[in-house]
PDB file of N, CA and C in Angstrom:
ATOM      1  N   UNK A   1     -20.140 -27.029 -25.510  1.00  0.00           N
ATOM      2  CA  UNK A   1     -21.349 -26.334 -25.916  1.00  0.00           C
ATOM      3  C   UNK A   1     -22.272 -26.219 -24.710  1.00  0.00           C
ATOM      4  N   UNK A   2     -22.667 -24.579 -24.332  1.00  0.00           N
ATOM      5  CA  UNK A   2     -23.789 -24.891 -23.532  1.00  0.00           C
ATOM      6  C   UNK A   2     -25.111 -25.250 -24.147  1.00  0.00           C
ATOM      7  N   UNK A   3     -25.427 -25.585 -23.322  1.00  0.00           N
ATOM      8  CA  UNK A   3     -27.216 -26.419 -23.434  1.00  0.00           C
ATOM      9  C   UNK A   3     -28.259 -25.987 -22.467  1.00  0.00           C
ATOM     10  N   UNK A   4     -29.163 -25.338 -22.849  1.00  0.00           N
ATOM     11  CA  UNK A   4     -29.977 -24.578 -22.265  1.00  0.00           C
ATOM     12  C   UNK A   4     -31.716 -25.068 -23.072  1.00  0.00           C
ATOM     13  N   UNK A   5     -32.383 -25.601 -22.007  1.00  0.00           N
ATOM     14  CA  UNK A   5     -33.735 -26.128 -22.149  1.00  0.00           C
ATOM     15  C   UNK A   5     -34.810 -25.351 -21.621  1.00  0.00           C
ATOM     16  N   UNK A   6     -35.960 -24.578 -22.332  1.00  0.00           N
ATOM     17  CA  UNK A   6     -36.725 -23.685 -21.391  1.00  0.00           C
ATOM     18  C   UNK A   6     -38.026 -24.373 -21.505  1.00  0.00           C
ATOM     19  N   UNK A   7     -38.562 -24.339 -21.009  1.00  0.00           N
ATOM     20  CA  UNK A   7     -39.939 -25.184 -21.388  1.00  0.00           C
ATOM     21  C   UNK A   7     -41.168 -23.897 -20.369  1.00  0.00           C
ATOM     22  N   UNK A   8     -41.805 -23.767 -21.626  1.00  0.00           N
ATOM     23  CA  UNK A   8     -43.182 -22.591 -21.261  1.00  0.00           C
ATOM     24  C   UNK A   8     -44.514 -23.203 -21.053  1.00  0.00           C
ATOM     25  N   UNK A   9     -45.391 -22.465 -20.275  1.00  0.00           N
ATOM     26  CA  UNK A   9     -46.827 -23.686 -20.296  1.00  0.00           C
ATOM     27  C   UNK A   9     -46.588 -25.248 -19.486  1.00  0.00           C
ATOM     28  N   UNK A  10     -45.347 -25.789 -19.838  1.00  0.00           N
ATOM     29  CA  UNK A  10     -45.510 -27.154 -18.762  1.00  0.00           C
ATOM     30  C   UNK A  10     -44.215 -27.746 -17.953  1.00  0.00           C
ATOM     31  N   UNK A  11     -44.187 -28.692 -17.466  1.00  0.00           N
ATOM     32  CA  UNK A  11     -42.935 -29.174 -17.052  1.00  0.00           C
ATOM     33  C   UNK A  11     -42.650 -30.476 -18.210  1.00  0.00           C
ATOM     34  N   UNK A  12     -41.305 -29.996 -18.677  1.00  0.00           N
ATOM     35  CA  UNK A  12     -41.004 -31.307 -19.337  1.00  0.00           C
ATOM     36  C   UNK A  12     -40.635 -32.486 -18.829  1.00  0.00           C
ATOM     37  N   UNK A  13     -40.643 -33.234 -19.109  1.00  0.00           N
ATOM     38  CA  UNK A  13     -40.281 -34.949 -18.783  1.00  0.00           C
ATOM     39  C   UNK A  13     -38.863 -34.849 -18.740  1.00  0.00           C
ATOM     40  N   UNK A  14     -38.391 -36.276 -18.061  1.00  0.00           N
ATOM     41  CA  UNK A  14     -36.614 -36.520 -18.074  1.00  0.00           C
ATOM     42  C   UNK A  14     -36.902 -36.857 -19.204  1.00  0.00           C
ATOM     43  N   UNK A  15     -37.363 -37.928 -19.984  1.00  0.00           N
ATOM     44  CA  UNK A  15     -37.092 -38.308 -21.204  1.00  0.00           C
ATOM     45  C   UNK A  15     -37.416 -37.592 -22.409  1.00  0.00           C
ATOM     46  N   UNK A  16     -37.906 -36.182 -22.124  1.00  0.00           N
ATOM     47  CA  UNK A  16     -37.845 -35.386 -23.269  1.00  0.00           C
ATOM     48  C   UNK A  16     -36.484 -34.359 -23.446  1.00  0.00           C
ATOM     49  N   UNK A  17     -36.202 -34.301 -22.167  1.00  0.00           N
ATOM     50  CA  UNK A  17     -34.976 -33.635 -22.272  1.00  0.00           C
ATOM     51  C   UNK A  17     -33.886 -34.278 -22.487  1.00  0.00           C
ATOM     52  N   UNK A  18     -33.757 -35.990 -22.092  1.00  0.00           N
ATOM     53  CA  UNK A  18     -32.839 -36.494 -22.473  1.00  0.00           C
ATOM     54  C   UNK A  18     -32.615 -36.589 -24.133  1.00  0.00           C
ATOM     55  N   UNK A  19     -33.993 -36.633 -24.541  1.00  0.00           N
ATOM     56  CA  UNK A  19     -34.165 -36.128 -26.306  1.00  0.00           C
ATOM     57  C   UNK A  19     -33.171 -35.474 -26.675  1.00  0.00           C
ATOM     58  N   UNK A  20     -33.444 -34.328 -26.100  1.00  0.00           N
ATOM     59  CA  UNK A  20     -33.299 -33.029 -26.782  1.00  0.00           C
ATOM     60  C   UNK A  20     -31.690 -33.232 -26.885  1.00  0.00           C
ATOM     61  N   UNK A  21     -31.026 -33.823 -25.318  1.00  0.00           N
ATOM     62  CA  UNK A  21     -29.477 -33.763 -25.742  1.00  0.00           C
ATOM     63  C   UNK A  21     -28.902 -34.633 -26.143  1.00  0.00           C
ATOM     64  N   UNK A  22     -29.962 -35.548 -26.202  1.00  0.00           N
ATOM     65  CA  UNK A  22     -29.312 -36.665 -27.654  1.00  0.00           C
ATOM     66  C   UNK A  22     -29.301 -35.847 -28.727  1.00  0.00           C
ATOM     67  N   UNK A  23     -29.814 -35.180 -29.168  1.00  0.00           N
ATOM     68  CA  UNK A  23     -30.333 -34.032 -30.151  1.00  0.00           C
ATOM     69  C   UNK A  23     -29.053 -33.200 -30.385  1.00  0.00           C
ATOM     70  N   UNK A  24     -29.193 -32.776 -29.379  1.00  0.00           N
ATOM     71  CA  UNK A  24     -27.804 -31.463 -29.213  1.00  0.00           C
ATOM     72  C   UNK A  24     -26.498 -32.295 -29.770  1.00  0.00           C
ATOM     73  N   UNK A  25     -26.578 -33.307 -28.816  1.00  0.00           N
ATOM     74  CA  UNK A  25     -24.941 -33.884 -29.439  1.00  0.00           C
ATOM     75  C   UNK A  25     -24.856 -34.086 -30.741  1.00  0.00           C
ATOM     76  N   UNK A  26     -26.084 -34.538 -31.488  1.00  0.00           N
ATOM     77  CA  UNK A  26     -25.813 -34.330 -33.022  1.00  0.00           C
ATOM     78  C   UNK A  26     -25.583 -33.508 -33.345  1.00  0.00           C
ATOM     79  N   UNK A  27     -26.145 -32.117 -33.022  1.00  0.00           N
ATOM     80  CA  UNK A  27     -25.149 -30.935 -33.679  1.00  0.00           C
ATOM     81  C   UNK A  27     -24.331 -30.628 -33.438  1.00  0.00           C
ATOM     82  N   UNK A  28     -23.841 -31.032 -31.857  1.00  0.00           N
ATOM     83  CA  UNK A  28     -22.206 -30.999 -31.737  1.00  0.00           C
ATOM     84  C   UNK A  28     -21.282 -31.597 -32.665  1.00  0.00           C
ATOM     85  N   UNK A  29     -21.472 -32.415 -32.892  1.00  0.00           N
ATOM     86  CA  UNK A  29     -20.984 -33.721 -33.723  1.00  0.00           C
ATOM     87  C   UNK A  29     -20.249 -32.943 -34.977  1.00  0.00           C
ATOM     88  N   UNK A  30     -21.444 -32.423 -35.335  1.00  0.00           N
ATOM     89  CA  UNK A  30     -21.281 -31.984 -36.962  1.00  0.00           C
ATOM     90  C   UNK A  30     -21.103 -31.021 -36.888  1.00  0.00           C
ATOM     91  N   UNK A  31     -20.768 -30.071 -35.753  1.00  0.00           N
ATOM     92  CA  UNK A  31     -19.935 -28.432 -36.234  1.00  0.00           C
ATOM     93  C   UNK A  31     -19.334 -28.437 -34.177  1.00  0.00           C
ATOM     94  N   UNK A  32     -17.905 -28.775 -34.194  1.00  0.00           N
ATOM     95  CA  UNK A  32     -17.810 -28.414 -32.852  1.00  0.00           C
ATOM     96  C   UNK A  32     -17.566 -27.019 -32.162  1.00  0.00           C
ATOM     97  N   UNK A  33     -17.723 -26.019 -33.506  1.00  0.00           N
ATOM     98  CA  UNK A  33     -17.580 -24.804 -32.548  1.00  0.00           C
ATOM     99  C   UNK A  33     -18.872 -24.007 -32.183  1.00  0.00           C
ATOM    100  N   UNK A  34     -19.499 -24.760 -31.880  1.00  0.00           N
ATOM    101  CA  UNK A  34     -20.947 -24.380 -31.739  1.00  0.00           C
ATOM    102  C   UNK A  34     -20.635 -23.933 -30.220  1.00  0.00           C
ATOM    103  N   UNK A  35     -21.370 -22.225 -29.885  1.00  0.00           N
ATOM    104  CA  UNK A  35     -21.336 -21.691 -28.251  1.00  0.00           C
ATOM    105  C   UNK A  35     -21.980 -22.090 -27.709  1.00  0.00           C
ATOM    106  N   UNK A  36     -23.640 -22.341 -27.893  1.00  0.00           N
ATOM    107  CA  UNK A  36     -24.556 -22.510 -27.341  1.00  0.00           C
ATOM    108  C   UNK A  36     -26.181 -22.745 -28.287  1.00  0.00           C
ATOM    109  N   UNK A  37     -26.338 -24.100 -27.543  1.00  0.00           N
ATOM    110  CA  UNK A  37     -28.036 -24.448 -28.237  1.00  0.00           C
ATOM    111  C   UNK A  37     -28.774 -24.335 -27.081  1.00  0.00           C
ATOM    112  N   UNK A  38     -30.042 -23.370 -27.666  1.00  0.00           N
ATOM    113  CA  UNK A  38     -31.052 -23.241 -26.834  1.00  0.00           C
ATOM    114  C   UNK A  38     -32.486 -23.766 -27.034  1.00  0.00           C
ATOM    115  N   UNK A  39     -33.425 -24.591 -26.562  1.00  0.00           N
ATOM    116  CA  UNK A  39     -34.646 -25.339 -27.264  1.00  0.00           C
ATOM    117  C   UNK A  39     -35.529 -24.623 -26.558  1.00  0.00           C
ATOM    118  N   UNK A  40     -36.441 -23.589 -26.849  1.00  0.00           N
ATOM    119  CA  UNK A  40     -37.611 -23.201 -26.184  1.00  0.00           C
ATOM    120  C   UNK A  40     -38.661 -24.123 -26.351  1.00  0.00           C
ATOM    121  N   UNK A  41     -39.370 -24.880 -26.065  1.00  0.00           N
ATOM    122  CA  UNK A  41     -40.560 -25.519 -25.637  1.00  0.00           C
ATOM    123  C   UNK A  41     -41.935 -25.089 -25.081  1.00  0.00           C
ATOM    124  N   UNK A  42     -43.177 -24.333 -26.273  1.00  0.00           N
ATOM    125  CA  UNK A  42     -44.331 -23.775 -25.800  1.00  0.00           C
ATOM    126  C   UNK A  42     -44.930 -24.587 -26.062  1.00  0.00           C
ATOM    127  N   UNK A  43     -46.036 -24.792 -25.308  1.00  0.00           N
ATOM    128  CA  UNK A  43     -47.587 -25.059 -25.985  1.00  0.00           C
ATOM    129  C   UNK A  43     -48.544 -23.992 -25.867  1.00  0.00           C
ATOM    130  N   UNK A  44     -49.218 -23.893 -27.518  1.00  0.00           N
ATOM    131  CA  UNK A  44     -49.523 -22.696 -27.537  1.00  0.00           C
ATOM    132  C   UNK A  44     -51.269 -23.717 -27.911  1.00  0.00           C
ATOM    133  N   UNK A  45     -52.017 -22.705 -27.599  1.00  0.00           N
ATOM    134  CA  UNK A  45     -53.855 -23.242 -27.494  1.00  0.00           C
ATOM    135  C   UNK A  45     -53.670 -24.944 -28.164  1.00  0.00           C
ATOM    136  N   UNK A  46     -53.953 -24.495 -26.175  1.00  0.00           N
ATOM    137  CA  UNK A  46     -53.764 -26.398 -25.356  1.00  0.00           C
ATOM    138  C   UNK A  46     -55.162 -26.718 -26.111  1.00  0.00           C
ATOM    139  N   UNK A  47     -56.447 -26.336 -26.943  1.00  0.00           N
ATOM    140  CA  UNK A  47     -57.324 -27.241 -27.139  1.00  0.00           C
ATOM    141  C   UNK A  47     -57.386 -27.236 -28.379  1.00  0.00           C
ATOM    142  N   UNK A  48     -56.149 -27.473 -29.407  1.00  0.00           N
ATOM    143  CA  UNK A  48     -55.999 -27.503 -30.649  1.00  0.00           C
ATOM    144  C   UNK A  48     -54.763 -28.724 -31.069  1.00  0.00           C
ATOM    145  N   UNK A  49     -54.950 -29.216 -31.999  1.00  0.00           N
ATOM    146  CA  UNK A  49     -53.965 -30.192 -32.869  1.00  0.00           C
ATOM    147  C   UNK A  49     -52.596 -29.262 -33.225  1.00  0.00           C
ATOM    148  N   UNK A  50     -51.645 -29.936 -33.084  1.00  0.00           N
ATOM    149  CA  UNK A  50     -50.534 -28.982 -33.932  1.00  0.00           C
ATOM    150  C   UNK A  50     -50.092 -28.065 -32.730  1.00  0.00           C
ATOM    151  N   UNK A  51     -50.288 -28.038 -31.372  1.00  0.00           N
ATOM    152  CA  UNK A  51     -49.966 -27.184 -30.198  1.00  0.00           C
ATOM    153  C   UNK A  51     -48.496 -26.979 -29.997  1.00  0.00           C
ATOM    154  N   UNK A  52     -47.694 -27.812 -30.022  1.00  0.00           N
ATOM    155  CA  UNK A  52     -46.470 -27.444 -29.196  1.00  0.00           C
ATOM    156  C   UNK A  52     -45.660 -26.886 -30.514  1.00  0.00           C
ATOM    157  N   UNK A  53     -45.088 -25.876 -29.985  1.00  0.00           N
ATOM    158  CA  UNK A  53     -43.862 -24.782 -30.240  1.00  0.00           C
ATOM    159  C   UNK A  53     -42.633 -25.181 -30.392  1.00  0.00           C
ATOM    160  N   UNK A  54     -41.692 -25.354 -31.362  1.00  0.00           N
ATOM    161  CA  UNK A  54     -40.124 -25.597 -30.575  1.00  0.00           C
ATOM    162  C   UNK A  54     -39.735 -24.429 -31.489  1.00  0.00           C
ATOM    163  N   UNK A  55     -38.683 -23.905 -30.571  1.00  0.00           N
ATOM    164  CA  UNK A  55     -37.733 -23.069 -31.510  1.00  0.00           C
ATOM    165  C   UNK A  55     -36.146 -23.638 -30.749  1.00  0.00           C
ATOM    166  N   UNK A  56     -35.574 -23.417 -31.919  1.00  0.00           N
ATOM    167  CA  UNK A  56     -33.964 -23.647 -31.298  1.00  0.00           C
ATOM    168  C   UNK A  56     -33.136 -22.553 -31.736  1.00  0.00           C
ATOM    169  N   UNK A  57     -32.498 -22.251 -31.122  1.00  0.00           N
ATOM    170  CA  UNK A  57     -31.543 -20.592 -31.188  1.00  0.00           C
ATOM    171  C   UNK A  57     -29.714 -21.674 -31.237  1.00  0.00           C
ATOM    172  N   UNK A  58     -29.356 -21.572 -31.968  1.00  0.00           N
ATOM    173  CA  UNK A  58     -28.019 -21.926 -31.678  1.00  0.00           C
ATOM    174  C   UNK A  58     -26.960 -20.855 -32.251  1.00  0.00           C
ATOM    175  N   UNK A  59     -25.924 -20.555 -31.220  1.00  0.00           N
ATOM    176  CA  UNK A  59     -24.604 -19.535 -31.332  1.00  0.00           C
ATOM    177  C   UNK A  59     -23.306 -19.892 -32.077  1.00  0.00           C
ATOM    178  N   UNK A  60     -23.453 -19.921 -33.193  1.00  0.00           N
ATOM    179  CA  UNK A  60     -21.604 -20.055 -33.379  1.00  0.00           C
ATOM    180  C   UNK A  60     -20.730 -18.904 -33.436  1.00  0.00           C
ATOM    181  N   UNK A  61     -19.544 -18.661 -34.043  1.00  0.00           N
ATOM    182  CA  UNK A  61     -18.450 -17.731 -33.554  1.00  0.00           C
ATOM    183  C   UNK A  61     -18.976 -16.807 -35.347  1.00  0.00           C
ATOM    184  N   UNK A  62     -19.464 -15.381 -34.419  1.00  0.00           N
ATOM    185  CA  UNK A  62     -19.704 -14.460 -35.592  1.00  0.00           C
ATOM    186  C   UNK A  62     -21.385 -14.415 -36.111  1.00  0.00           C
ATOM    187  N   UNK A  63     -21.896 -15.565 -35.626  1.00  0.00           N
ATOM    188  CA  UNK A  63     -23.707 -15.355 -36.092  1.00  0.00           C
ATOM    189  C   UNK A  63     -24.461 -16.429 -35.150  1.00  0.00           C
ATOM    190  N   UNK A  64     -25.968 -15.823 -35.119  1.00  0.00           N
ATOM    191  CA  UNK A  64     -26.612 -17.045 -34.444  1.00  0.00           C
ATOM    192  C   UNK A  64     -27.623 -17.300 -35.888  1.00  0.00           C
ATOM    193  N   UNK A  65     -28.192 -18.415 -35.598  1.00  0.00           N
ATOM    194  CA  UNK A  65     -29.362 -19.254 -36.440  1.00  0.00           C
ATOM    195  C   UNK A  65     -30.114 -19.795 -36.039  1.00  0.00           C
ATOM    196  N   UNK A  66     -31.564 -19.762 -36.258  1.00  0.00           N
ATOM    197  CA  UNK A  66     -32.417 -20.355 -35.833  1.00  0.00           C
ATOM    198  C   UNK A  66     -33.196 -20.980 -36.539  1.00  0.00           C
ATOM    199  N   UNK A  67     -34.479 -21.823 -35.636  1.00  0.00           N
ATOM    200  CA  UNK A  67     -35.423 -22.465 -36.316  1.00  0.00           C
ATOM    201  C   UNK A  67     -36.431 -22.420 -35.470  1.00  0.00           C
ATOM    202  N   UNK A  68     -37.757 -23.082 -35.730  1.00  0.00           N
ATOM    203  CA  UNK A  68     -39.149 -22.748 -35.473  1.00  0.00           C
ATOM    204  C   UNK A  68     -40.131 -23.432 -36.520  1.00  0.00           C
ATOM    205  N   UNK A  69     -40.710 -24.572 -35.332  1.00  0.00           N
ATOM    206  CA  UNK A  69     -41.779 -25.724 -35.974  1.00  0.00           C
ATOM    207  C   UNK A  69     -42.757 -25.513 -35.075  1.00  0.00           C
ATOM    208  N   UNK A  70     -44.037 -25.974 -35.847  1.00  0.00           N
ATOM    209  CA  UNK A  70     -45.570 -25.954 -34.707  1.00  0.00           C
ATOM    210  C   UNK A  70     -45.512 -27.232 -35.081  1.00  0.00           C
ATOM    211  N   UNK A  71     -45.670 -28.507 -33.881  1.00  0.00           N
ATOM    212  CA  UNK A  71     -46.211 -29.774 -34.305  1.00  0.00           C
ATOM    213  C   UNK A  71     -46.813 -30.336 -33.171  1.00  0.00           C
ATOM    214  N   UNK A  72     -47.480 -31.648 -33.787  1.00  0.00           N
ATOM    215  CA  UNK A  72     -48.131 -32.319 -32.787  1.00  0.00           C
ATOM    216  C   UNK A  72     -47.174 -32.991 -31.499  1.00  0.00           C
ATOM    217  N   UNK A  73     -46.081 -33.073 -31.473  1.00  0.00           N
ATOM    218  CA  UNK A  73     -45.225 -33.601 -30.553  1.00  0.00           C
ATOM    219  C   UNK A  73     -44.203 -32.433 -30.359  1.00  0.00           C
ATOM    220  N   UNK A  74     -43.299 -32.299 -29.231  1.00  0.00           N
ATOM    221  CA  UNK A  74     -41.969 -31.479 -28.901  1.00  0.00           C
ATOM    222  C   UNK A  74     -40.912 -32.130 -29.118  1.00  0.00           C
ATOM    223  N   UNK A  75     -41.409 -33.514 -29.885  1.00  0.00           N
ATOM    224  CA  UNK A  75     -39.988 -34.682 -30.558  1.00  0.00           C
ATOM    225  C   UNK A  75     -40.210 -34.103 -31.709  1.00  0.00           C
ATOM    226  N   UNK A  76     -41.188 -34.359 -32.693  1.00  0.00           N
ATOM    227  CA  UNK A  76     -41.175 -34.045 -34.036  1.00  0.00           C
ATOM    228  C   UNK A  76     -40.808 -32.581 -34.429  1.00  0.00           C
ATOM    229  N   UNK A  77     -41.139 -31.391 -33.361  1.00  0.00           N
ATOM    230  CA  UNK A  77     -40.596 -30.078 -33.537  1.00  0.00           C
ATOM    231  C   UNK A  77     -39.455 -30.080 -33.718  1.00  0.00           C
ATOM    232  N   UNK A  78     -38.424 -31.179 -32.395  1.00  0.00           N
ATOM    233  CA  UNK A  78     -37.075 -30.804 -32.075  1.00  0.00           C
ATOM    234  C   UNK A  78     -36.169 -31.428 -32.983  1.00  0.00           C
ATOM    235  N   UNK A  79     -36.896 -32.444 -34.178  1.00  0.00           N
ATOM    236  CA  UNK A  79     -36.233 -33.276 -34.828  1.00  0.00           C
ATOM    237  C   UNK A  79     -36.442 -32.099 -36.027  1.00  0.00           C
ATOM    238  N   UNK A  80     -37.216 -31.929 -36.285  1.00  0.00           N
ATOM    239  CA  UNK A  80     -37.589 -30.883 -37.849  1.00  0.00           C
ATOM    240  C   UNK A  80     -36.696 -29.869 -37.216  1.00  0.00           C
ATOM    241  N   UNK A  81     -36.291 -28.857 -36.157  1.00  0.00           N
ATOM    242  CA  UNK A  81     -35.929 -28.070 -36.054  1.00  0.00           C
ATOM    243  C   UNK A  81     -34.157 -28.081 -36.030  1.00  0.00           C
ATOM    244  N   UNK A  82     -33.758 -29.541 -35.749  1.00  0.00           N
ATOM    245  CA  UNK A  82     -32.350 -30.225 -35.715  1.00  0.00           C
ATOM    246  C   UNK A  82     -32.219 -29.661 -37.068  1.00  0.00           C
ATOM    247  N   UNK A  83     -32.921 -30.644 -38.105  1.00  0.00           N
ATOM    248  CA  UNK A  83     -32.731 -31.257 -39.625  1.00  0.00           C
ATOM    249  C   UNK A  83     -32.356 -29.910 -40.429  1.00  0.00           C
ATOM    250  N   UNK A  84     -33.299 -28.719 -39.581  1.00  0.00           N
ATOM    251  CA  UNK A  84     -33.235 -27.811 -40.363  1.00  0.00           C
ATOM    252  C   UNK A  84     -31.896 -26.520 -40.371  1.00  0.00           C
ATOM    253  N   UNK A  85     -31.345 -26.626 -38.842  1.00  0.00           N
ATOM    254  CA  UNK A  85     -30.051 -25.902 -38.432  1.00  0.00           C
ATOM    255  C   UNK A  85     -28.998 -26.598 -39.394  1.00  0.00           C
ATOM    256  N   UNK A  86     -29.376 -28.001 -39.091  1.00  0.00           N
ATOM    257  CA  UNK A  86     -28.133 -28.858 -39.467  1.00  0.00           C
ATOM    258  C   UNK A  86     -27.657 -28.572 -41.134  1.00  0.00           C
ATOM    259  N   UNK A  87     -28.963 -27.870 -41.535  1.00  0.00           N
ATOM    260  CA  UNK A  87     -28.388 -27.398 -43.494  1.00  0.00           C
ATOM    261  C   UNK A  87     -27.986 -26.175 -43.000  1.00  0.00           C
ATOM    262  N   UNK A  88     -28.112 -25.298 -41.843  1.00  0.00           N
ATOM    263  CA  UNK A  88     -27.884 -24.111 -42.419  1.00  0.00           C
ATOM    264  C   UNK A  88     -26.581 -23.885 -41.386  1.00  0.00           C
ATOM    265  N   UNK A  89     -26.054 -25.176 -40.489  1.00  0.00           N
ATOM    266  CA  UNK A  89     -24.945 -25.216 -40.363  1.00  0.00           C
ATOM    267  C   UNK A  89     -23.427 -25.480 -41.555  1.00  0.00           C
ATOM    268  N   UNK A  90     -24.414 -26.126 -42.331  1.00  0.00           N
ATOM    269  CA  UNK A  90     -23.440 -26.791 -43.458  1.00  0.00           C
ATOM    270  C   UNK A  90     -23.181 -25.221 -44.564  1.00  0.00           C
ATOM    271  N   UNK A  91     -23.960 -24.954 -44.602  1.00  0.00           N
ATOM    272  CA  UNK A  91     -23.913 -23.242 -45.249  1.00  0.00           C
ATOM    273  C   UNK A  91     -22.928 -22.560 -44.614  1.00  0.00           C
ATOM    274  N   UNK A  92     -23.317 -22.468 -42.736  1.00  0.00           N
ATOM    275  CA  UNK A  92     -22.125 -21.492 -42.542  1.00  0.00           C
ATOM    276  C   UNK A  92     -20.654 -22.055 -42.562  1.00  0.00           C
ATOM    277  N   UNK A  93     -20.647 -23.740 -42.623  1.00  0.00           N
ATOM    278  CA  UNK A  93     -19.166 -23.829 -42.258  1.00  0.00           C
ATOM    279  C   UNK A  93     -18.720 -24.002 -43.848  1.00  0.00           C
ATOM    280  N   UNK A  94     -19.633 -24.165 -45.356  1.00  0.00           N
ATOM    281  CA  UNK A  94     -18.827 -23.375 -46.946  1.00  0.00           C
ATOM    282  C   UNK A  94     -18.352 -21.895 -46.561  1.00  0.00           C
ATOM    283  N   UNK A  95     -19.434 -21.231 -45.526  1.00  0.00           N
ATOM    284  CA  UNK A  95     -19.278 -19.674 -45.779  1.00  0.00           C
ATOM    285  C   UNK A  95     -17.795 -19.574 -45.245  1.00  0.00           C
ATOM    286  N   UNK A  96     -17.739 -20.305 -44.184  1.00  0.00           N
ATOM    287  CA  UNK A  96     -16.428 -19.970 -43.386  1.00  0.00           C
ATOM    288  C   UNK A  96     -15.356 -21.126 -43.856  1.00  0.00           C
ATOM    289  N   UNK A  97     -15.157 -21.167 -45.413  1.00  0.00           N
ATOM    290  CA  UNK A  97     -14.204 -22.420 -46.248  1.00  0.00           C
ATOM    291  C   UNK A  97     -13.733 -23.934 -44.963  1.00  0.00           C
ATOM    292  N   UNK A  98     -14.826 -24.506 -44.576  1.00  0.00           N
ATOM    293  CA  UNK A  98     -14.375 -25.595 -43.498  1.00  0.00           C
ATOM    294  C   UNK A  98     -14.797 -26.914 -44.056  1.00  0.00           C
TER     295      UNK A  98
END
C-alpha cells in the first residue's frame, strides 16, 4: 500500500506521522488490497477550537472512499476518520462477496 501524508498550514511532527502509519497498517490489516491511503492534514482558522482538518482518501481495486473530520487534535481526526473507512471498508469487501 502506498502511503502518502500531506500536511497544509504546518509541518507535522515525526510522531504524528508515525501515528498516522500505525494507523494505515490497521487498514492494511483489515483489507490487503488496499492501492493507496492518503491523510491530508489542514488547519483551518488557527484562532478557533475544533481547527484541524483530516481527510483520508483511500484506493481500492474499482472505487475510492473517503472521510473527513474537523477536531481539536490531527490524532482524534485520524482516528474518527480510520473508524469510519474501516465500516465502509467492510461494506465494500460484502459488496465484493469477501
Amino acid at each position: 500500500m502506498e502511503l502518502k501524508i500531506q500536511a497544509i498550514h504546518f509541518d507535522a511532527t515525526e510522531k504524528l506521522n508515525a501515528f498516522i502509519a500505525k494507523k494505515a497498517a490497521k487498514l492494511e490489516k483489515t483489507c490487503d488490497n488496499i492501492i493507496k491511503a492518503e491523510f491530508i492534514l489542514k488547519v483551518v482558522k488557527p484562532e478557533t477550537a475544533k481547527n484541524k482538518e483530516t481527510a483520508l482518501n483511500v484506493s481500492l481495486p474499482g472505487t475510492d472512499i473517503h472521510a473527513e473530520k474537523v477536531c481539536d487534535t490531527f490524532e482524534e481526526g485520524v482516528d474518527l476518520c480510520v473508524d469510519t473507512l474501516l465500516r465502509q471498508i467492510d461494506k465494500y469487501k460484502e459488496r465484493q462477496g469477501k
